[in-house]
N, C-alpha and C. Protein backbone atom coordinates (compact mmCIF):
# COMPACT_ATOMS: atom_id res chain seq x y z
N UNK A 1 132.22 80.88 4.98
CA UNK A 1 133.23 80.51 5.97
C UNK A 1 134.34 79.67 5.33
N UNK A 2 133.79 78.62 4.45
CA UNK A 2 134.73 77.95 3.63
C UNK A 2 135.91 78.56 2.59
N UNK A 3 135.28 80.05 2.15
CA UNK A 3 135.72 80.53 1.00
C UNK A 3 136.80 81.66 1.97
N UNK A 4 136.48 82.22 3.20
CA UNK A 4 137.37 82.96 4.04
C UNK A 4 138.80 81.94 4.80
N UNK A 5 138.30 80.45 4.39
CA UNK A 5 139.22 79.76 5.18
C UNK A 5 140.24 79.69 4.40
N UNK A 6 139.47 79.31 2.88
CA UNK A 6 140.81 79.03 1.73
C UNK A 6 141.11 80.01 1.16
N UNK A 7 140.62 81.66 1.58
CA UNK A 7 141.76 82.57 0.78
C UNK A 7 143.05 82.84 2.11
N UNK A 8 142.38 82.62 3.27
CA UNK A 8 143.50 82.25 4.76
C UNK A 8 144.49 81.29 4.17
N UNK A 9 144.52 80.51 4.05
CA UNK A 9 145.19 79.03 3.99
C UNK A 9 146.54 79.61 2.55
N UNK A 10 146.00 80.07 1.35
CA UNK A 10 145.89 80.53 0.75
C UNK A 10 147.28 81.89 0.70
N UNK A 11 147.53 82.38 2.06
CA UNK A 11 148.55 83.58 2.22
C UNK A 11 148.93 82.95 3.32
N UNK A 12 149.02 81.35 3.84
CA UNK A 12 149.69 80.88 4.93
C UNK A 12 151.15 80.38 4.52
N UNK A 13 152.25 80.73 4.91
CA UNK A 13 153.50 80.38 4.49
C UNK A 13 154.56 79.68 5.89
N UNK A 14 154.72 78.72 6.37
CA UNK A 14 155.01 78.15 7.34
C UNK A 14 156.81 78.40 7.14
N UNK A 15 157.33 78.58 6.10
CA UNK A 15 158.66 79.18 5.92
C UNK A 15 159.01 80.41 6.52
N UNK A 16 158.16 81.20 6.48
CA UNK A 16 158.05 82.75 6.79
C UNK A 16 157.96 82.67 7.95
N UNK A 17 157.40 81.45 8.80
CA UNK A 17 157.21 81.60 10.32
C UNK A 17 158.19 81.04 11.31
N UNK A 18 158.79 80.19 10.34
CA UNK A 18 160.46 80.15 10.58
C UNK A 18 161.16 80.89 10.70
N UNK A 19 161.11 81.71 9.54
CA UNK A 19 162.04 82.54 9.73
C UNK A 19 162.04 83.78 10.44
N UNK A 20 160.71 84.23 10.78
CA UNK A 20 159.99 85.05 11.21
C UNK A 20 160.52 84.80 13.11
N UNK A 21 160.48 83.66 13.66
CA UNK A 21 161.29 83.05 14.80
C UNK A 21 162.92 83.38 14.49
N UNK A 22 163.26 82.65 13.74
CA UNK A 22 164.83 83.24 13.62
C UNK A 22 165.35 84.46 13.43
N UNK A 23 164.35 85.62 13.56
CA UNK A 23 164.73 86.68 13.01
C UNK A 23 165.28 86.93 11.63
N UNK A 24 165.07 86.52 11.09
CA UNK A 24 165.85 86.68 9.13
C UNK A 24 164.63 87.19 8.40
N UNK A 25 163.33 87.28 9.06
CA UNK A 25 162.31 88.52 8.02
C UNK A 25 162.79 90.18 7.73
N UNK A 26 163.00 90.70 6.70
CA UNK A 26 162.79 92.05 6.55
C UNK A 26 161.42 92.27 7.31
N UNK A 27 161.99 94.02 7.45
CA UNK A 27 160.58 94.80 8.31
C UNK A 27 159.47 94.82 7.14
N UNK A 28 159.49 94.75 5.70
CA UNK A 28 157.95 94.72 5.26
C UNK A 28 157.39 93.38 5.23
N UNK A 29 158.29 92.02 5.07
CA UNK A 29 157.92 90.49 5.30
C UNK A 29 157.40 90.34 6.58
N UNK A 30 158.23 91.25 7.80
CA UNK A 30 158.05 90.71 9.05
C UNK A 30 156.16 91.79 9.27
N UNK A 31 156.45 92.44 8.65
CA UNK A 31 155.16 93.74 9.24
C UNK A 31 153.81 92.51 8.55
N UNK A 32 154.02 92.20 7.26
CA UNK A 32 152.59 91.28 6.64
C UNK A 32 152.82 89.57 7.34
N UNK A 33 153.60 89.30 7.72
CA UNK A 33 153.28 88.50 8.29
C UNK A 33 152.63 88.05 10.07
N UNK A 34 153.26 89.81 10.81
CA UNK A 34 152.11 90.16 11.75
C UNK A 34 150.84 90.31 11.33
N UNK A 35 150.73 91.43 10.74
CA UNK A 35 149.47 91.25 9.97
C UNK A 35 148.25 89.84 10.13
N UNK A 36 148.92 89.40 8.81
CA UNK A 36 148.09 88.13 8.82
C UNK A 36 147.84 87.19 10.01
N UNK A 37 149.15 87.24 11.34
CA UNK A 37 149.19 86.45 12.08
C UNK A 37 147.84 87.00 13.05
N UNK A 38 147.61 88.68 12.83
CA UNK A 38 146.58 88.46 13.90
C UNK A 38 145.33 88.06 13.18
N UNK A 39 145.00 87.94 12.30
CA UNK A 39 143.84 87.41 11.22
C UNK A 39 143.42 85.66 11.78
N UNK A 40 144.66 85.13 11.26
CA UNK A 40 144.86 83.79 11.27
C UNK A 40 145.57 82.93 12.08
N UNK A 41 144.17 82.25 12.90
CA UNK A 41 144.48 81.07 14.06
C UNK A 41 145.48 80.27 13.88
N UNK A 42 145.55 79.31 12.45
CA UNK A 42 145.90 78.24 12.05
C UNK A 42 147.48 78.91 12.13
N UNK A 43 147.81 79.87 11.47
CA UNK A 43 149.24 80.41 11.44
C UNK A 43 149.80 80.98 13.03
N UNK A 44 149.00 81.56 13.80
CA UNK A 44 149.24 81.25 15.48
C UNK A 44 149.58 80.13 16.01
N UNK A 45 148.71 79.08 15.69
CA UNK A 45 148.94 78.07 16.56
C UNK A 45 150.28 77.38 15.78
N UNK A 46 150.65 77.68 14.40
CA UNK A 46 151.64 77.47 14.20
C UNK A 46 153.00 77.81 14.49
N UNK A 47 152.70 79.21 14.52
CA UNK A 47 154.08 80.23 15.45
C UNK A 47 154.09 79.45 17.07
N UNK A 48 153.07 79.14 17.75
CA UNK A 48 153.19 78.94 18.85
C UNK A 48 154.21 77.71 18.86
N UNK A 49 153.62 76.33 18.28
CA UNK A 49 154.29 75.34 18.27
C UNK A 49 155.61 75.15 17.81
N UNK A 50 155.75 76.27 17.19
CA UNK A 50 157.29 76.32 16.43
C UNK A 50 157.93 77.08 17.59
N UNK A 51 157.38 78.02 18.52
CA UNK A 51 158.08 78.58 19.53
C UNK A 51 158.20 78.18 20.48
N UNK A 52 157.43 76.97 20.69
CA UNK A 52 157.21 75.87 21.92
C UNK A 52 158.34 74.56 21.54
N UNK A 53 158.21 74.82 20.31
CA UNK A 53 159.84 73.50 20.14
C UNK A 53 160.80 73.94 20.16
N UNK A 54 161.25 75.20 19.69
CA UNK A 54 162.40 76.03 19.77
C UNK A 54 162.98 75.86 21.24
N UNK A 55 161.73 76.15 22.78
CA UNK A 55 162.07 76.44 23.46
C UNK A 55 162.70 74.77 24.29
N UNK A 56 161.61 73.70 23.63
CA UNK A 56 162.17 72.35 24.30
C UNK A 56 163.21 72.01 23.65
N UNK A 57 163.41 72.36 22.39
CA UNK A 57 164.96 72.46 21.97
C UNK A 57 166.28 72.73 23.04
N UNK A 58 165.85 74.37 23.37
CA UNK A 58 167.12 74.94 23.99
C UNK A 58 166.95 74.13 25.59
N UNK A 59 166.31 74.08 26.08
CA UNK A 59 166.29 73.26 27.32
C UNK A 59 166.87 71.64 27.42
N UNK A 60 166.58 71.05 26.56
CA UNK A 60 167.20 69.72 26.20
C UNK A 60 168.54 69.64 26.14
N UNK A 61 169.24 71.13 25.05
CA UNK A 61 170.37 71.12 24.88
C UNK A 61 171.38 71.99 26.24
N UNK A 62 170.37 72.79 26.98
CA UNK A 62 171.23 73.09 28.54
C UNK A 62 171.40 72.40 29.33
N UNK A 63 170.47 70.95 29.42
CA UNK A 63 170.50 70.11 30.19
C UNK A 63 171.29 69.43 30.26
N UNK A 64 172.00 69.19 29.03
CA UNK A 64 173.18 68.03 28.13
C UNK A 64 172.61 66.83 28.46
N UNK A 65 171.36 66.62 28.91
CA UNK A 65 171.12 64.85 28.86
C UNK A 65 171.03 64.10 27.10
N UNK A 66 171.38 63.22 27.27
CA UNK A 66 172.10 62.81 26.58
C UNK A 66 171.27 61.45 25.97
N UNK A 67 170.91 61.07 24.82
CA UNK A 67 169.92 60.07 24.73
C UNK A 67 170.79 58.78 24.29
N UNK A 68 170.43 57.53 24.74
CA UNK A 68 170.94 56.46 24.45
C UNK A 68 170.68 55.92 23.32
N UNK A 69 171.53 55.51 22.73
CA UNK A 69 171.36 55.12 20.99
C UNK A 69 171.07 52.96 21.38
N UNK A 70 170.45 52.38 20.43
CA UNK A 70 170.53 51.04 20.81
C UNK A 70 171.70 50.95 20.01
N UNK A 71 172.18 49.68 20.57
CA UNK A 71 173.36 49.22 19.81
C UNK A 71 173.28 49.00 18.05
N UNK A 72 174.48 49.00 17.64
CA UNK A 72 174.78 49.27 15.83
C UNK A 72 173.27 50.15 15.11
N UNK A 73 173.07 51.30 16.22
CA UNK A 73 172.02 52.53 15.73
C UNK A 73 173.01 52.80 14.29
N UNK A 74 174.17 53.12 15.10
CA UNK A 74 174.57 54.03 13.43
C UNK A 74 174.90 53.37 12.14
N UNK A 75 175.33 52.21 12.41
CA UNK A 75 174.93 50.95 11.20
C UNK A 75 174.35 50.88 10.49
N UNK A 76 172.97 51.11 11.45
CA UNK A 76 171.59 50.44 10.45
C UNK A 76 171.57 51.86 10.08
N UNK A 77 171.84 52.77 10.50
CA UNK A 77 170.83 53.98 9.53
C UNK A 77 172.43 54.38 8.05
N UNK A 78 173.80 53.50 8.19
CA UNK A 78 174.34 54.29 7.70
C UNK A 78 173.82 53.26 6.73
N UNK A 79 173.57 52.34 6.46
CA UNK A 79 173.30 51.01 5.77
C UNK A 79 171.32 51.22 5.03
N UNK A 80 171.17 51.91 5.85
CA UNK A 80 169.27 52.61 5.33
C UNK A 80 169.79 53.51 4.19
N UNK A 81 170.76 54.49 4.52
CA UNK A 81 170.68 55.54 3.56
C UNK A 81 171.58 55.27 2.80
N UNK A 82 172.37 54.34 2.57
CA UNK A 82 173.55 53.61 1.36
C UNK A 82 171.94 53.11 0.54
N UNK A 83 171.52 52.25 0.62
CA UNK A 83 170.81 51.24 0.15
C UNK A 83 169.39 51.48 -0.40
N UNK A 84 169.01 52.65 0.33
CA UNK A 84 167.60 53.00 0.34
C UNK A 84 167.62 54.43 -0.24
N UNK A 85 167.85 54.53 -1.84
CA UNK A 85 168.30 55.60 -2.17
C UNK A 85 167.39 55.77 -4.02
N UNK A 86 166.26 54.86 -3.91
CA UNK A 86 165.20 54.34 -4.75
C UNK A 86 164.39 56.08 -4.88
N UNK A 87 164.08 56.65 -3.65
CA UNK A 87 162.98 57.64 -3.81
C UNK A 87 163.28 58.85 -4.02
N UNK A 88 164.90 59.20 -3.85
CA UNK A 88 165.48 60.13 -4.13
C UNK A 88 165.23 60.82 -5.55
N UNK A 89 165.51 60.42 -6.18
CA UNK A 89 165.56 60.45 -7.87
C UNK A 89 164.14 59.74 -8.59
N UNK A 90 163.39 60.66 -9.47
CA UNK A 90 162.58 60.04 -10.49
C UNK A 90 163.07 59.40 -11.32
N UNK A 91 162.32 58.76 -12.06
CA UNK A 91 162.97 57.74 -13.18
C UNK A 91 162.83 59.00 -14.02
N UNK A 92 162.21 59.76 -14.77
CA UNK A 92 162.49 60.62 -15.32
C UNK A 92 163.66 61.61 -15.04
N UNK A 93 164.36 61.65 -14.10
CA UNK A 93 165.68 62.73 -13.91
C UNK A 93 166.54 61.49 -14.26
N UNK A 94 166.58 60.53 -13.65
CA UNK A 94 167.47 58.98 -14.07
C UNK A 94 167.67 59.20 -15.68
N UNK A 95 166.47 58.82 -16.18
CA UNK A 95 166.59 58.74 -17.57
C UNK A 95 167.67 60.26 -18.04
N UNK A 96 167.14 61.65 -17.74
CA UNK A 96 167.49 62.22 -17.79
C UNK A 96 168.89 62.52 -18.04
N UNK A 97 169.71 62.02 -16.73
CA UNK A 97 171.12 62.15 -16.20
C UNK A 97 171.76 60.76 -17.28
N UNK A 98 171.29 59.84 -17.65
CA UNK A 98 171.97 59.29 -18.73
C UNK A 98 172.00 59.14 -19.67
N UNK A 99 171.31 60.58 -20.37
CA UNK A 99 171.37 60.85 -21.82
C UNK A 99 172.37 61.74 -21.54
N UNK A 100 172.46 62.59 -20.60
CA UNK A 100 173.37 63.80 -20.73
C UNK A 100 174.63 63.06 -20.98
N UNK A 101 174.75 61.84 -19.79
CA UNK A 101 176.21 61.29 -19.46
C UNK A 101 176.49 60.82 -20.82
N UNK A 102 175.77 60.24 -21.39
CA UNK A 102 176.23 59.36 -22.99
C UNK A 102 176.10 60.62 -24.06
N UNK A 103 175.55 61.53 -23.97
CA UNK A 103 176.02 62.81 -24.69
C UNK A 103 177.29 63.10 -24.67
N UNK A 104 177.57 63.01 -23.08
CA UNK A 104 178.96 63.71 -22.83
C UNK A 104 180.16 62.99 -23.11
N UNK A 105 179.67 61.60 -23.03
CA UNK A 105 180.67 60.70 -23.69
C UNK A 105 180.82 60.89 -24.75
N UNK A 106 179.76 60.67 -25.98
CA UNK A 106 179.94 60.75 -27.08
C UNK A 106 180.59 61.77 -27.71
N UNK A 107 180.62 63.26 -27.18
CA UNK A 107 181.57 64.48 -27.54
C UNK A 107 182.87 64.31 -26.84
N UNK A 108 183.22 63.31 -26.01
CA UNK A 108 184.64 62.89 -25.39
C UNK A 108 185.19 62.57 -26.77
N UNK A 109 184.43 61.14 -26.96
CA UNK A 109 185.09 60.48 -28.13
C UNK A 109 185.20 60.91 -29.17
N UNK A 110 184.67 61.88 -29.37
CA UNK A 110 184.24 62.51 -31.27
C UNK A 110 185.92 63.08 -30.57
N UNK A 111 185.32 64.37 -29.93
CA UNK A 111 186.93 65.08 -29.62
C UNK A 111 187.77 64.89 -29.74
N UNK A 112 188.23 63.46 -28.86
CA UNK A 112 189.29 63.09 -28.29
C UNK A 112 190.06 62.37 -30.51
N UNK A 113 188.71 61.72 -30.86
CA UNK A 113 188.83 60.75 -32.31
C UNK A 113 189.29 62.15 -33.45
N UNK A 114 189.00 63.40 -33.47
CA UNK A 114 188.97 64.34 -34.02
C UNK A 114 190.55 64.77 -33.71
N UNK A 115 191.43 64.51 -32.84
CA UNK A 115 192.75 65.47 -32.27
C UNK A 115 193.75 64.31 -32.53
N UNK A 116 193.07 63.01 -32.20
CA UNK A 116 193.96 61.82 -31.99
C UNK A 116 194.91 61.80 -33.57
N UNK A 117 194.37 61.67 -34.60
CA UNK A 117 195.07 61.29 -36.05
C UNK A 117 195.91 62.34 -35.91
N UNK A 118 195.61 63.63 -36.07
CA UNK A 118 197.14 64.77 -35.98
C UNK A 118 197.66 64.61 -34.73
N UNK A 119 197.70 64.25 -33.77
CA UNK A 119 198.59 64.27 -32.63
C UNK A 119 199.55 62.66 -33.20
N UNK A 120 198.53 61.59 -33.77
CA UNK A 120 199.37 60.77 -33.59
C UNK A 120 200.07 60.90 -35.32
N UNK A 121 199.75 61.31 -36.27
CA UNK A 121 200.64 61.32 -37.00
C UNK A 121 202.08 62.43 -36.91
N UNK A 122 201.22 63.33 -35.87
CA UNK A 122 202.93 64.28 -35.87
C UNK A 122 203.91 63.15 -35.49
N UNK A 123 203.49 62.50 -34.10
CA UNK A 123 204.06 62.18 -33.02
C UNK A 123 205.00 61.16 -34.26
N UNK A 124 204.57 59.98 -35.12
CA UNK A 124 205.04 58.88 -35.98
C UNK A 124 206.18 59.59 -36.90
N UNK A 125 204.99 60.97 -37.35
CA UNK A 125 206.53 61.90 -38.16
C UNK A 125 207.70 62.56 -37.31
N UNK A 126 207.23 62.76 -36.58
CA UNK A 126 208.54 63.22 -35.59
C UNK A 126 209.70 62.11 -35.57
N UNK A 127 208.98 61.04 -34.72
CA UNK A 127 209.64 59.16 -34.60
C UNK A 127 210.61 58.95 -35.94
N UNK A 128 209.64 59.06 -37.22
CA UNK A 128 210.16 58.96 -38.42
C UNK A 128 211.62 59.73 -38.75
N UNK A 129 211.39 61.01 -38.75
CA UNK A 129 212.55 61.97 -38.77
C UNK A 129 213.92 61.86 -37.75
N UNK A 130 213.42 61.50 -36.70
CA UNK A 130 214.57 60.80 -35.40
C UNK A 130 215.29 59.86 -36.27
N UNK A 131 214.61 58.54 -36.42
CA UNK A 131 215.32 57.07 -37.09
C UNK A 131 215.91 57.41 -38.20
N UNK A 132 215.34 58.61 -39.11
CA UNK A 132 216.30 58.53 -40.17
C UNK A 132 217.63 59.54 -39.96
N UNK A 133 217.10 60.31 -39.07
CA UNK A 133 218.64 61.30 -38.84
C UNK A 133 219.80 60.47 -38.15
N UNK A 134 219.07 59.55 -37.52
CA UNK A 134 220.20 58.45 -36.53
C UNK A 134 220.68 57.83 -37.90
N UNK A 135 219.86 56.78 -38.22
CA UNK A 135 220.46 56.52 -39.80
C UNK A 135 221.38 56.86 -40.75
N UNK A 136 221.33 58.61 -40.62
CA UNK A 136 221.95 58.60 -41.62
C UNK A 136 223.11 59.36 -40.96
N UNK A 137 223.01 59.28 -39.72
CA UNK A 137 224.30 59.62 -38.75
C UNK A 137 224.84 58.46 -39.15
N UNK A 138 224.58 57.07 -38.84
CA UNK A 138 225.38 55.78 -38.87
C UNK A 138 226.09 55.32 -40.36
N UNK A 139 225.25 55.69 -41.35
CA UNK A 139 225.56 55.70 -42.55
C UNK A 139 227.04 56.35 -42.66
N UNK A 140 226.75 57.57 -42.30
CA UNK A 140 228.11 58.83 -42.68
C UNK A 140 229.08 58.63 -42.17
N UNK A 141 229.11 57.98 -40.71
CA UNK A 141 230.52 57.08 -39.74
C UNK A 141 230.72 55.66 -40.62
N UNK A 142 229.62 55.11 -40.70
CA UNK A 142 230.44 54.18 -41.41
C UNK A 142 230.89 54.71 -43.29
N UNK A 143 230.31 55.28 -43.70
CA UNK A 143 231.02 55.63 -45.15
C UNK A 143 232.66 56.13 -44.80
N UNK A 144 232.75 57.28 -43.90
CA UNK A 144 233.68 57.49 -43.11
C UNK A 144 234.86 56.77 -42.79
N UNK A 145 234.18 55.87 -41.85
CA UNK A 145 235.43 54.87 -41.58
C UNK A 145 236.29 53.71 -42.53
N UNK A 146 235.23 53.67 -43.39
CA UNK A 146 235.59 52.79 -44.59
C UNK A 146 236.66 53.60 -45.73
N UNK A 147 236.16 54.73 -45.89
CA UNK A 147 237.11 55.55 -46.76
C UNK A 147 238.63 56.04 -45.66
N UNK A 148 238.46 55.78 -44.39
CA UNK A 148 239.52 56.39 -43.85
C UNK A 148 240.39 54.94 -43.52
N UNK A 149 239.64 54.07 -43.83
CA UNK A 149 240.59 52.66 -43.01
C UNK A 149 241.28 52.30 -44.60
N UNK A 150 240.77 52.71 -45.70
CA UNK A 150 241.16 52.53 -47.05
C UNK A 150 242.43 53.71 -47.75
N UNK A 151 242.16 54.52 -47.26
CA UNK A 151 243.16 55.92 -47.24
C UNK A 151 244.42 55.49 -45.93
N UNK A 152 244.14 54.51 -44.94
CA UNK A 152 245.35 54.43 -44.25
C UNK A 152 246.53 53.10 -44.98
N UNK A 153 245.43 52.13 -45.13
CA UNK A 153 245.90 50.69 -45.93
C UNK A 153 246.09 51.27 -47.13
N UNK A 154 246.52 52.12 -48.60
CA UNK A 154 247.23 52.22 -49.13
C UNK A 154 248.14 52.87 -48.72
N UNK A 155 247.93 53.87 -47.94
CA UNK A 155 249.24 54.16 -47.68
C UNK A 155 250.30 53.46 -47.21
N UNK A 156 250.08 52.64 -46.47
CA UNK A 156 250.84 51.58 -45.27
C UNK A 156 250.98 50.71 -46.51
N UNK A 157 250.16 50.19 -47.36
CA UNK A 157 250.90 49.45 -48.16
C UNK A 157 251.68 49.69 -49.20
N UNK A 158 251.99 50.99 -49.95
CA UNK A 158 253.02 50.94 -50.50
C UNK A 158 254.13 51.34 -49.79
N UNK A 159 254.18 51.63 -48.39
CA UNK A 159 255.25 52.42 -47.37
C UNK A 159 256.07 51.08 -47.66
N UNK A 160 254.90 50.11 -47.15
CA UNK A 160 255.72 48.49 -46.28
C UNK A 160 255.86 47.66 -47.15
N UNK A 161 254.68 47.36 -48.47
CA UNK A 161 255.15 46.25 -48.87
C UNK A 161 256.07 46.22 -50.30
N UNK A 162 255.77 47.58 -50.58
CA UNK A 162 256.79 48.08 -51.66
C UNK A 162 257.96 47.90 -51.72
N UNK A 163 258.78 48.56 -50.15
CA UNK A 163 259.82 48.59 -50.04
C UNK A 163 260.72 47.41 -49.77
N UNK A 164 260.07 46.53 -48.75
CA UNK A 164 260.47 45.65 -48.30
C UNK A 164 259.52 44.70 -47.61
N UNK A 165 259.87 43.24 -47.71
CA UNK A 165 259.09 42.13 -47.31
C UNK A 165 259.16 42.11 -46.23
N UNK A 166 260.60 42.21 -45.41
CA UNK A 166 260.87 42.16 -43.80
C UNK A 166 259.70 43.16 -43.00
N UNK A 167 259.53 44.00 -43.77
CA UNK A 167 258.44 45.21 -43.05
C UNK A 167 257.47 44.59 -42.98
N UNK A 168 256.93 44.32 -44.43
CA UNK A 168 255.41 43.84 -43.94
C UNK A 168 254.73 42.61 -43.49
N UNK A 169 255.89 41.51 -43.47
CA UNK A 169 255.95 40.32 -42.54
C UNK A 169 255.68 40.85 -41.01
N UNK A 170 256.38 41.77 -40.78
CA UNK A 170 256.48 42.35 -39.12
C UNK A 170 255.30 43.36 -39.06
N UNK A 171 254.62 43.72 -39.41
CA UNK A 171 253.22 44.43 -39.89
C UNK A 171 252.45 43.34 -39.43
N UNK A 172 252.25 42.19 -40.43
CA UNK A 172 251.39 41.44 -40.12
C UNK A 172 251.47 40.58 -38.54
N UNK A 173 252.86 40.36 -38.16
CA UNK A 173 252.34 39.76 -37.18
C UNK A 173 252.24 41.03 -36.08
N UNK A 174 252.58 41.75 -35.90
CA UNK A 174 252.36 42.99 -34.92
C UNK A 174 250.63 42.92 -35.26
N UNK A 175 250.28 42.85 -36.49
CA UNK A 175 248.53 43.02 -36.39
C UNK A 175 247.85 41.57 -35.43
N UNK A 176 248.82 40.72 -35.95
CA UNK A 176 248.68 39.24 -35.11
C UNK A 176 248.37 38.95 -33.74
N UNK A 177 249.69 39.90 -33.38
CA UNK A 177 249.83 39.80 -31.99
C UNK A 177 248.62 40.56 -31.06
N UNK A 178 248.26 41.73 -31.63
CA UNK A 178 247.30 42.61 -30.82
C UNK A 178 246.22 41.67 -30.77
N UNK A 179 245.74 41.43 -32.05
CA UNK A 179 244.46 40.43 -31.91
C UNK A 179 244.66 39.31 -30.75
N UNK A 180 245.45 38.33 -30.70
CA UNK A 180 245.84 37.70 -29.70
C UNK A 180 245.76 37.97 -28.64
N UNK A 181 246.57 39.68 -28.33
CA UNK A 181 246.36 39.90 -26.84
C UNK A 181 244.87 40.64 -26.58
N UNK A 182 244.11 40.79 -27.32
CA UNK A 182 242.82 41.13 -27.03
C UNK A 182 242.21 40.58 -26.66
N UNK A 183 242.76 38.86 -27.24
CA UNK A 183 241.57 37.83 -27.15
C UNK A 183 241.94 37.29 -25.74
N UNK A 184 242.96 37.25 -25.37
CA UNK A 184 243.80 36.64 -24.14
C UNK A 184 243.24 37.84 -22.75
N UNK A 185 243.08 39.10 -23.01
CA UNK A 185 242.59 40.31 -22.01
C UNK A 185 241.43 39.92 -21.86
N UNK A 186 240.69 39.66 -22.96
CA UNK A 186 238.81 39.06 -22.91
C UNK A 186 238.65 37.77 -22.25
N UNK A 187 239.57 37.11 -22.37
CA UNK A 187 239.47 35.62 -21.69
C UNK A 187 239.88 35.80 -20.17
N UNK A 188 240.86 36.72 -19.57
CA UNK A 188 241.33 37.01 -18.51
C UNK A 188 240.01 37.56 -17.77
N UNK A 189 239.27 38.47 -18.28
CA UNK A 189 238.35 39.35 -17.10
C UNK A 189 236.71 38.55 -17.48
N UNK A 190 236.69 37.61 -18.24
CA UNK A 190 235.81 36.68 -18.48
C UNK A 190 235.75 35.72 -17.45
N UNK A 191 236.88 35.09 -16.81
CA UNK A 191 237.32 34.30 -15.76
C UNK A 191 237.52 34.50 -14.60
N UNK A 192 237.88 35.98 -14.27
CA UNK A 192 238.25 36.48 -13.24
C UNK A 192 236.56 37.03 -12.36
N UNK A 193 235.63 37.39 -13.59
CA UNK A 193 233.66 37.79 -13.19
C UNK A 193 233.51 36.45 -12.88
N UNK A 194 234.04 35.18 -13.34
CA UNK A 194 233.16 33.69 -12.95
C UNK A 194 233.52 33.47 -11.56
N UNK A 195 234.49 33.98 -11.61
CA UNK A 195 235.03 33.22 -9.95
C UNK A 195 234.27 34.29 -8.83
């Protein structure tokens, strides 16, 4: 009797009788699990009770009565399942999940340490090549302006001072005067922002 109970027990599947209620068995799941159901009490009285809650289910929910919660119900349970989250996880999957994570770090950093030197030496040679092309932009204006302010002053000086002194007396202060009124325009709109 013992050995007929546990090869019963044995082909009892309480999933199947779920689903077997919900209709979601195929016809050869649904055909062996008639089967067995007329064999086995224990799996009857299980279909029954599962068809007996189903049914206080749907009656509860036609009724719409409505059950009273005690006050801060949803509090405490949102505050149970924040907090109380110990049994979820083995310490073995724990351990688990933070070797992977420090694995996964560690191939971040190799990666990231592996790309970083050529990204950052392009990036310095690039930088590099900028400063010196500006450079040697500034270089070439000023070589420039020096050979062109030197190519104008001989000329102007043998025009003016060659010929005559009266010229380049009046040269110099005409250079005099501009400076003056530059400095006098700078002092004007210097005074005029204070006020």
């Amino acid at each position: 009797m013992v050995a007929a109970l546990k090869i019963q027990n044995d082909f009892c599947r309480p999933t199947e009788i779920a689903a077997y209620v919900d209709g979601e068995l195929d016809s050869l799941a649904q055909l062996s699990l008639e089967n067995h159901l007329d064999e086995c009490e224990q799996c009857r009285d299980e279909l029954r009770n599962h068809r007996s809650l189903i049914c206080q289910l749907d009656a509860a929910l036609i009724q719409g009565a409505e059950m009273e919660m005690p006050d801060g119900f949803s509090k405490f349970v949102a505050a149970r399942a924040s907090s109380d989250m110990s049994g979820v996880r083995s310490a073995v999957e724990n351990r688990r999940a933070l070797v992977i994570c420090l694995l996964l770090g560690i191939a971040g950093f190799a990666l990231v340490g592996v790309t970083l030197p050529r990204a950052g030496l392009a990036r310095l040679r690039h930088l590099a090549e900028g400063v010196k092309a500006l450079l040697n932009l500034l270089g070439n204006a000023i070589y420039d302006l020096i050979v062109s302010l030197s190519v104008i002053a001989r000329v102007i000086s043998r025009k003016f001072l060659f010929e005559s002194r009266a010229t380049a007396v009046a040269v110099v202060v005409v250079g005099v005067a501009v400076f003056l009124l530059s400095r006098l325009i700078v002092n004007y709109h210097r005074s005029s922002a204070a006020e």
